[in-house]
Each structure stands twice: as structure tokens, then as C-alpha cells.
PDB file of N, CA and C in Angstrom:
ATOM      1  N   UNK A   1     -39.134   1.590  32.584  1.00  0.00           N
ATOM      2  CA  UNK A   1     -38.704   2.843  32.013  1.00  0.00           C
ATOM      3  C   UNK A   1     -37.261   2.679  31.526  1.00  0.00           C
ATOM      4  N   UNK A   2     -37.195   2.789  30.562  1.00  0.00           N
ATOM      5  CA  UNK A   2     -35.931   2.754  29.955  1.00  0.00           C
ATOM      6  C   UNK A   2     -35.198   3.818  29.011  1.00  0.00           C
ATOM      7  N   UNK A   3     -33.912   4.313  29.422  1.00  0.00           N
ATOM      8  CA  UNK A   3     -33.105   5.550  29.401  1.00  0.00           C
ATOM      9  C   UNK A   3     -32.365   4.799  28.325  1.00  0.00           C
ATOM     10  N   UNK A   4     -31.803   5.798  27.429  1.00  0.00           N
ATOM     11  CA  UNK A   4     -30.776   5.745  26.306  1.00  0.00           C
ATOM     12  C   UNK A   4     -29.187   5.386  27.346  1.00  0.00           C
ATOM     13  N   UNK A   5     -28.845   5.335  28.322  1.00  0.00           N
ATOM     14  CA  UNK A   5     -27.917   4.874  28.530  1.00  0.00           C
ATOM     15  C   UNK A   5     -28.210   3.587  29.116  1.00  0.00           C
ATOM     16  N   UNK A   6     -29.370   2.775  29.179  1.00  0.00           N
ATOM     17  CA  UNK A   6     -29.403   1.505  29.590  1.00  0.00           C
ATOM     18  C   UNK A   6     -29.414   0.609  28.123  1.00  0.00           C
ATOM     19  N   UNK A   7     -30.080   1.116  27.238  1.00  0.00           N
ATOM     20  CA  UNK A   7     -29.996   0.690  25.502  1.00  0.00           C
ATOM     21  C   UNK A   7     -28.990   1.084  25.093  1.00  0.00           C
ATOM     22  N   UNK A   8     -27.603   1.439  25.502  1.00  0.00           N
ATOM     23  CA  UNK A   8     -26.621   1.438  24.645  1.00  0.00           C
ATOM     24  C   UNK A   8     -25.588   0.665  25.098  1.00  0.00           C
ATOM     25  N   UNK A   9     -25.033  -0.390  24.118  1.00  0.00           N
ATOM     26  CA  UNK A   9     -24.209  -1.335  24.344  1.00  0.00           C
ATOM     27  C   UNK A   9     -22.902  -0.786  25.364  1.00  0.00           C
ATOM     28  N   UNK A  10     -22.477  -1.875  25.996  1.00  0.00           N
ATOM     29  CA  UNK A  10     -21.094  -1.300  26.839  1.00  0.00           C
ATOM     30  C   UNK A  10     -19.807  -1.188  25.966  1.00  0.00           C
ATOM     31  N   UNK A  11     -18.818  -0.472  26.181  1.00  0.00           N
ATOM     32  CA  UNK A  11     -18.029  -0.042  25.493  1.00  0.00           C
ATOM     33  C   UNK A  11     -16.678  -0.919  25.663  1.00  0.00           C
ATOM     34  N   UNK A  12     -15.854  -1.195  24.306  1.00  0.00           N
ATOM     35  CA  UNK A  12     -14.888  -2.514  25.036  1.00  0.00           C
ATOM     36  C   UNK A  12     -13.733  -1.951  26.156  1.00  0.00           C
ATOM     37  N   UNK A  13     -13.222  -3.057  26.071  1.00  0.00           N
ATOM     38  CA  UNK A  13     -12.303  -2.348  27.279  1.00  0.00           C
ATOM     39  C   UNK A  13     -11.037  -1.322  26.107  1.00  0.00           C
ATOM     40  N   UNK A  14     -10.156  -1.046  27.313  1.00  0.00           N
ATOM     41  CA  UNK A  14      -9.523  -0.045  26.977  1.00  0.00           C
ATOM     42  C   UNK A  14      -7.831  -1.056  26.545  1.00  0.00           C
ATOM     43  N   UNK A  15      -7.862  -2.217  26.825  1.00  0.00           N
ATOM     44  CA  UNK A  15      -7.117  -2.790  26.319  1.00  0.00           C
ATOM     45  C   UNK A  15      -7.500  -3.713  24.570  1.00  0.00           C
ATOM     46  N   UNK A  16      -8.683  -3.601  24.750  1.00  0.00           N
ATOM     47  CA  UNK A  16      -9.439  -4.322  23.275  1.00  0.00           C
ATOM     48  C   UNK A  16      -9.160  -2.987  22.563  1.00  0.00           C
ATOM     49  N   UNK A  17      -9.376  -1.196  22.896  1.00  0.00           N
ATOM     50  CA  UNK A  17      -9.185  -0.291  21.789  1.00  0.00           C
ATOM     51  C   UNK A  17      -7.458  -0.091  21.295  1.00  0.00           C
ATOM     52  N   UNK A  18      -6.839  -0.075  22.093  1.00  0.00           N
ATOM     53  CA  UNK A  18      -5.484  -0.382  21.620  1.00  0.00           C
ATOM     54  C   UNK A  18      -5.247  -1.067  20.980  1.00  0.00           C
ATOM     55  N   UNK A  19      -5.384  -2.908  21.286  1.00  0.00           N
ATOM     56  CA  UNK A  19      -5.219  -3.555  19.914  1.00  0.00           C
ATOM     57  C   UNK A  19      -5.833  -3.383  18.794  1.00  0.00           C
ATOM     58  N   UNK A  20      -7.064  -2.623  18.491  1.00  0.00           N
ATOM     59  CA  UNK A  20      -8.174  -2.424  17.706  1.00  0.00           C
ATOM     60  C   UNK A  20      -7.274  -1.753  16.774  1.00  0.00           C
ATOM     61  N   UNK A  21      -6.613  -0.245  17.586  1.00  0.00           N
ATOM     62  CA  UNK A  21      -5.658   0.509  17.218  1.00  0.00           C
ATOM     63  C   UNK A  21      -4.118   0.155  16.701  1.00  0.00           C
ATOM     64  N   UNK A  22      -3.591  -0.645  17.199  1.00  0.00           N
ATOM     65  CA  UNK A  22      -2.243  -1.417  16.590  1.00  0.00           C
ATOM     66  C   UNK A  22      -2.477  -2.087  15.250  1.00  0.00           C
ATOM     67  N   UNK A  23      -4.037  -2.600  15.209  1.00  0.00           N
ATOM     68  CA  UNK A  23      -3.958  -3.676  14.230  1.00  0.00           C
ATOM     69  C   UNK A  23      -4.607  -2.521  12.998  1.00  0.00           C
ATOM     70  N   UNK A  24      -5.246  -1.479  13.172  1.00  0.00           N
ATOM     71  CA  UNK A  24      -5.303  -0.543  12.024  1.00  0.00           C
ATOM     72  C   UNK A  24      -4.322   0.054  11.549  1.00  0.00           C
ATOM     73  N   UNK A  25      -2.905   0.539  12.512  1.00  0.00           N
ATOM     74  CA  UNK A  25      -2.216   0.964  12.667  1.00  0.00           C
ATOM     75  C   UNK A  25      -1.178   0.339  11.384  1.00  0.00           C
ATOM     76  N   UNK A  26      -1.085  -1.382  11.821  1.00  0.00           N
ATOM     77  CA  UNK A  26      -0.164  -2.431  11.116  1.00  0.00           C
ATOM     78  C   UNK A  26      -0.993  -2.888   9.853  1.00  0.00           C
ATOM     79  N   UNK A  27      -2.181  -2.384   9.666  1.00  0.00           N
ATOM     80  CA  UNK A  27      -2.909  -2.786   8.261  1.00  0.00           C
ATOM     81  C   UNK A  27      -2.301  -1.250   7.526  1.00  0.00           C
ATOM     82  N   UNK A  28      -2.983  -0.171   7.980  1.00  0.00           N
ATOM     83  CA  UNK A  28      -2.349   0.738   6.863  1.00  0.00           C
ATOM     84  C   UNK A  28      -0.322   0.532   6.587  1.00  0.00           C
ATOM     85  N   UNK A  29       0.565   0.286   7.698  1.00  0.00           N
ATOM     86  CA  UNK A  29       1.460   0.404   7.381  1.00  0.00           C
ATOM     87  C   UNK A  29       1.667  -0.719   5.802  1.00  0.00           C
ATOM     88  N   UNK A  30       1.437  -2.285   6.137  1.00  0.00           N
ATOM     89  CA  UNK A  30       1.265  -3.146   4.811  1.00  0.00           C
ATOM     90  C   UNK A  30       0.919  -2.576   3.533  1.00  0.00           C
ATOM     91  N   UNK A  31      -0.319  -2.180   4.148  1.00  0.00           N
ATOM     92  CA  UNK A  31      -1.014  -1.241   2.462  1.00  0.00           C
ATOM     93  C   UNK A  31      -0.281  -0.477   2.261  1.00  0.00           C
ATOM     94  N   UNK A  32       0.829   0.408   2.895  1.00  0.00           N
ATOM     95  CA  UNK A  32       1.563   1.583   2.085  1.00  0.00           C
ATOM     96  C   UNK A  32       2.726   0.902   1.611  1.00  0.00           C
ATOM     97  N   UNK A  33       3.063  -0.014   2.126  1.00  0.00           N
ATOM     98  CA  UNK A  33       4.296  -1.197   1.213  1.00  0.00           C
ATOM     99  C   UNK A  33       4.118  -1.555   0.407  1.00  0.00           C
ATOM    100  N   UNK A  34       2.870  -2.511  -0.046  1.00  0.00           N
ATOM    101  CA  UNK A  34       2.229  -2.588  -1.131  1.00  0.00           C
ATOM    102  C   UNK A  34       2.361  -1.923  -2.347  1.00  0.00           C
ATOM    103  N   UNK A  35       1.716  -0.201  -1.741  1.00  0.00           N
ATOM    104  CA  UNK A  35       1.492   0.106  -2.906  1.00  0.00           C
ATOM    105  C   UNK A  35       2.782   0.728  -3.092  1.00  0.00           C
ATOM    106  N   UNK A  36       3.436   1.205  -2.382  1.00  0.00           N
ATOM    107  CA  UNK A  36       5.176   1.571  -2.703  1.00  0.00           C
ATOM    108  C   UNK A  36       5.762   0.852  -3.081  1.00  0.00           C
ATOM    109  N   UNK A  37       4.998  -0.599  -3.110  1.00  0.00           N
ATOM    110  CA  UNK A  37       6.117  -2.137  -3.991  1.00  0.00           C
ATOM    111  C   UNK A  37       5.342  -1.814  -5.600  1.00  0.00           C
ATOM    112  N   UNK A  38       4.047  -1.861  -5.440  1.00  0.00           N
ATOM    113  CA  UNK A  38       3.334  -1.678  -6.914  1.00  0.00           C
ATOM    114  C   UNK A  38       4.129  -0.353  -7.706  1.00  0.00           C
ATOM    115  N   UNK A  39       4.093   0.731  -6.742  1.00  0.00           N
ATOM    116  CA  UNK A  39       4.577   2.092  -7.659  1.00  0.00           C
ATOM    117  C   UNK A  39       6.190   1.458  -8.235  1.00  0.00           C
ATOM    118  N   UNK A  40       6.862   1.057  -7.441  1.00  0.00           N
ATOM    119  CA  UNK A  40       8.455   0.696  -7.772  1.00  0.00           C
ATOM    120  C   UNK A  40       8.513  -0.272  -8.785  1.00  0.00           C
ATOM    121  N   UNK A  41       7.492  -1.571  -8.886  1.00  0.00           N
ATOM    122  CA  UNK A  41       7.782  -2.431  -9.906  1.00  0.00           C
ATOM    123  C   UNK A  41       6.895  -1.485 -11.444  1.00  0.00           C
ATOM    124  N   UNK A  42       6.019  -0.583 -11.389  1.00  0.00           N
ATOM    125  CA  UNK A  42       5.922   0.169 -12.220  1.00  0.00           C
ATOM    126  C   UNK A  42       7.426   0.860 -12.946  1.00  0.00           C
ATOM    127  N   UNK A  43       7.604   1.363 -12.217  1.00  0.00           N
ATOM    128  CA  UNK A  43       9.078   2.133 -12.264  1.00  0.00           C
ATOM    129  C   UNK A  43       9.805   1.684 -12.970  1.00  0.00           C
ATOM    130  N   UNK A  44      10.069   0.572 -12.581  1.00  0.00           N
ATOM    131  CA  UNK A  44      11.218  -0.625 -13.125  1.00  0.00           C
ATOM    132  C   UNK A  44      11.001  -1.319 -14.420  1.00  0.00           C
ATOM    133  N   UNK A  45       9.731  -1.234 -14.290  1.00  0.00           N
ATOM    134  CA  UNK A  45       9.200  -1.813 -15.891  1.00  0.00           C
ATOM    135  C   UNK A  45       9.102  -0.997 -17.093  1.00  0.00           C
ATOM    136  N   UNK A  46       8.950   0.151 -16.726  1.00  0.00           N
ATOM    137  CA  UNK A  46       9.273   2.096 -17.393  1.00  0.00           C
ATOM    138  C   UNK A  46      10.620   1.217 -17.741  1.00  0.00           C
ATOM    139  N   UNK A  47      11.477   1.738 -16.812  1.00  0.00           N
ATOM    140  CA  UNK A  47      13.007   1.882 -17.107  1.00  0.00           C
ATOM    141  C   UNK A  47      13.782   0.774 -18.090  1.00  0.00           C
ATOM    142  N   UNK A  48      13.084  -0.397 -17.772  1.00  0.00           N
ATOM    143  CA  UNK A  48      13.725  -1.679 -18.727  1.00  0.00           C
ATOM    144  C   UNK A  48      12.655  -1.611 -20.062  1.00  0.00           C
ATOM    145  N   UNK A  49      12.231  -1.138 -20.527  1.00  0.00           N
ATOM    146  CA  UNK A  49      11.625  -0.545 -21.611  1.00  0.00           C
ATOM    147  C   UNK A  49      12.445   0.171 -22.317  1.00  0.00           C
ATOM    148  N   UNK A  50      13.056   1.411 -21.417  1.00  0.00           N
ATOM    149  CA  UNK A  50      13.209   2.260 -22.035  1.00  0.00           C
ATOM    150  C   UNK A  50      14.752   1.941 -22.602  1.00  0.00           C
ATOM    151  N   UNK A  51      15.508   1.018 -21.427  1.00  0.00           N
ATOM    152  CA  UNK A  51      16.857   0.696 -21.423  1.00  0.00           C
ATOM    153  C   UNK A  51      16.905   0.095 -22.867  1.00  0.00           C
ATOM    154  N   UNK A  52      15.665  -0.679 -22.989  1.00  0.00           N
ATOM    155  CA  UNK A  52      15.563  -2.115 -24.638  1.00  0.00           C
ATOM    156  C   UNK A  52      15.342  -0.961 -25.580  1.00  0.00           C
ATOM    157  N   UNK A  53      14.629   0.264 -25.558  1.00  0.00           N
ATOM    158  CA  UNK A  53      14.540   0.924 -26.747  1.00  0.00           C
ATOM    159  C   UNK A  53      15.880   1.251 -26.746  1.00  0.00           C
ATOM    160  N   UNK A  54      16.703   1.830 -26.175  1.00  0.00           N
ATOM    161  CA  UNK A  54      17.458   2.638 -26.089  1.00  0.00           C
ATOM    162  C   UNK A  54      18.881   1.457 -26.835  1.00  0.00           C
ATOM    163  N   UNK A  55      18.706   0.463 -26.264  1.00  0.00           N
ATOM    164  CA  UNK A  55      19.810  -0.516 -27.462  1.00  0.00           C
ATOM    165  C   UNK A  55      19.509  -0.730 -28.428  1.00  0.00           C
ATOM    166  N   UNK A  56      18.240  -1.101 -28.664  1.00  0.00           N
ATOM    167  CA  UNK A  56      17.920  -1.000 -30.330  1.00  0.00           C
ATOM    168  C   UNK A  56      17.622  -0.097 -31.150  1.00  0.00           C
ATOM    169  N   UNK A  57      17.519   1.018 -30.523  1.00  0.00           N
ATOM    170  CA  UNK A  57      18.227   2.591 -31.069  1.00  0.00           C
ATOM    171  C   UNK A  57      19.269   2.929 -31.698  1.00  0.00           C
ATOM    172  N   UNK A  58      20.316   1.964 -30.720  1.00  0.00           N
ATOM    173  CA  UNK A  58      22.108   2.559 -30.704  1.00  0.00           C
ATOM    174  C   UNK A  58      22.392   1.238 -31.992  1.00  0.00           C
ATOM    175  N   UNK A  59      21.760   0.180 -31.842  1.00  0.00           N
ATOM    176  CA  UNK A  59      22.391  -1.039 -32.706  1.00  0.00           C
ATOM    177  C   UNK A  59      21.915  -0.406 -33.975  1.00  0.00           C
ATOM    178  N   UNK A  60      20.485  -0.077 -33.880  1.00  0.00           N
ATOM    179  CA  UNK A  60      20.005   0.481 -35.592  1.00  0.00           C
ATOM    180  C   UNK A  60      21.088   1.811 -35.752  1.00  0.00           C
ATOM    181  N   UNK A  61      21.342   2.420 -35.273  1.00  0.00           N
ATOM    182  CA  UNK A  61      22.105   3.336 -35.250  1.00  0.00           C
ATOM    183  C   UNK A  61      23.740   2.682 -35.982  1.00  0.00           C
ATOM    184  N   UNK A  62      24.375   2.328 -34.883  1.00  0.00           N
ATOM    185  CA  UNK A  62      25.239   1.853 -35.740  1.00  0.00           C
ATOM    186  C   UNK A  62      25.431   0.788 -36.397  1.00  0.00           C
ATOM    187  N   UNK A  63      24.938   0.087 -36.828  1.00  0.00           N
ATOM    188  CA  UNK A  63      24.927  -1.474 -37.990  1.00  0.00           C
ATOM    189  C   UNK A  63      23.850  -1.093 -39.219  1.00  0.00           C
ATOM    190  N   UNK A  64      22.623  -0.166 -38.746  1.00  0.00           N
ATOM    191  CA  UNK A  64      21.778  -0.259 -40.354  1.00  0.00           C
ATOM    192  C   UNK A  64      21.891   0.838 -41.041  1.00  0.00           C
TER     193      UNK A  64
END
């Protein structure tokens, strides 16, 4: 005779869910660096765009 709590696997220990927990913990923190490194080198690539229009604006401006 067999009961649903003899068919269900044992549960890990309580020191395996903590690290389980640290290491989800230290994966999302990476991924939000990431993408806060991706959003910033976006940023930066905007801005030095805009810096190069913005001299060859001022040079056509004053020389042509």
C-alpha cells in the first residue's frame, strides 16, 4: 500500500536551499549589471553621435 508521502521525493537539506538561494540571488544580481552595462554603453554611443554631429554642425557652420 502505498501513500503519496512515501512517492514523494525527500526534500534537500536546508543548507542545499540556501545555497540554491545565494546562487539565484548572485545570478540575478550579474544579470542586472549586464544589462545596466548594455543600457550605459547604449547611452554612450547616443551621446558620441550626437557630440560628432554636433562638430560637424559648428565646422559647417563656421567654414562653409
Amino acid at each position: 500500500m502505498d501513500t503519496e508521502f512515501e512517492n514523494r521525493p525527500a526534500r534537500p537539506s536546508i543548507l542545499k536551499r540556501v545555497l540554491a538561494g545565494l546562487v539565484l540571488i548572485l545570478a540575478v544580481v550579474v544579470a542586472f549589471k549586464l544589462l545596466i552595462g548594455m543600457v550605459m554603453a547604449v547611452f554612450w554611443l547616443i551621446v558620441t553621435v550626437a557630440v560628432v554631429v554636433a562638430i560637424l554642425w559648428a565646422l559647417k557652420t563656421i567654414f562653409w
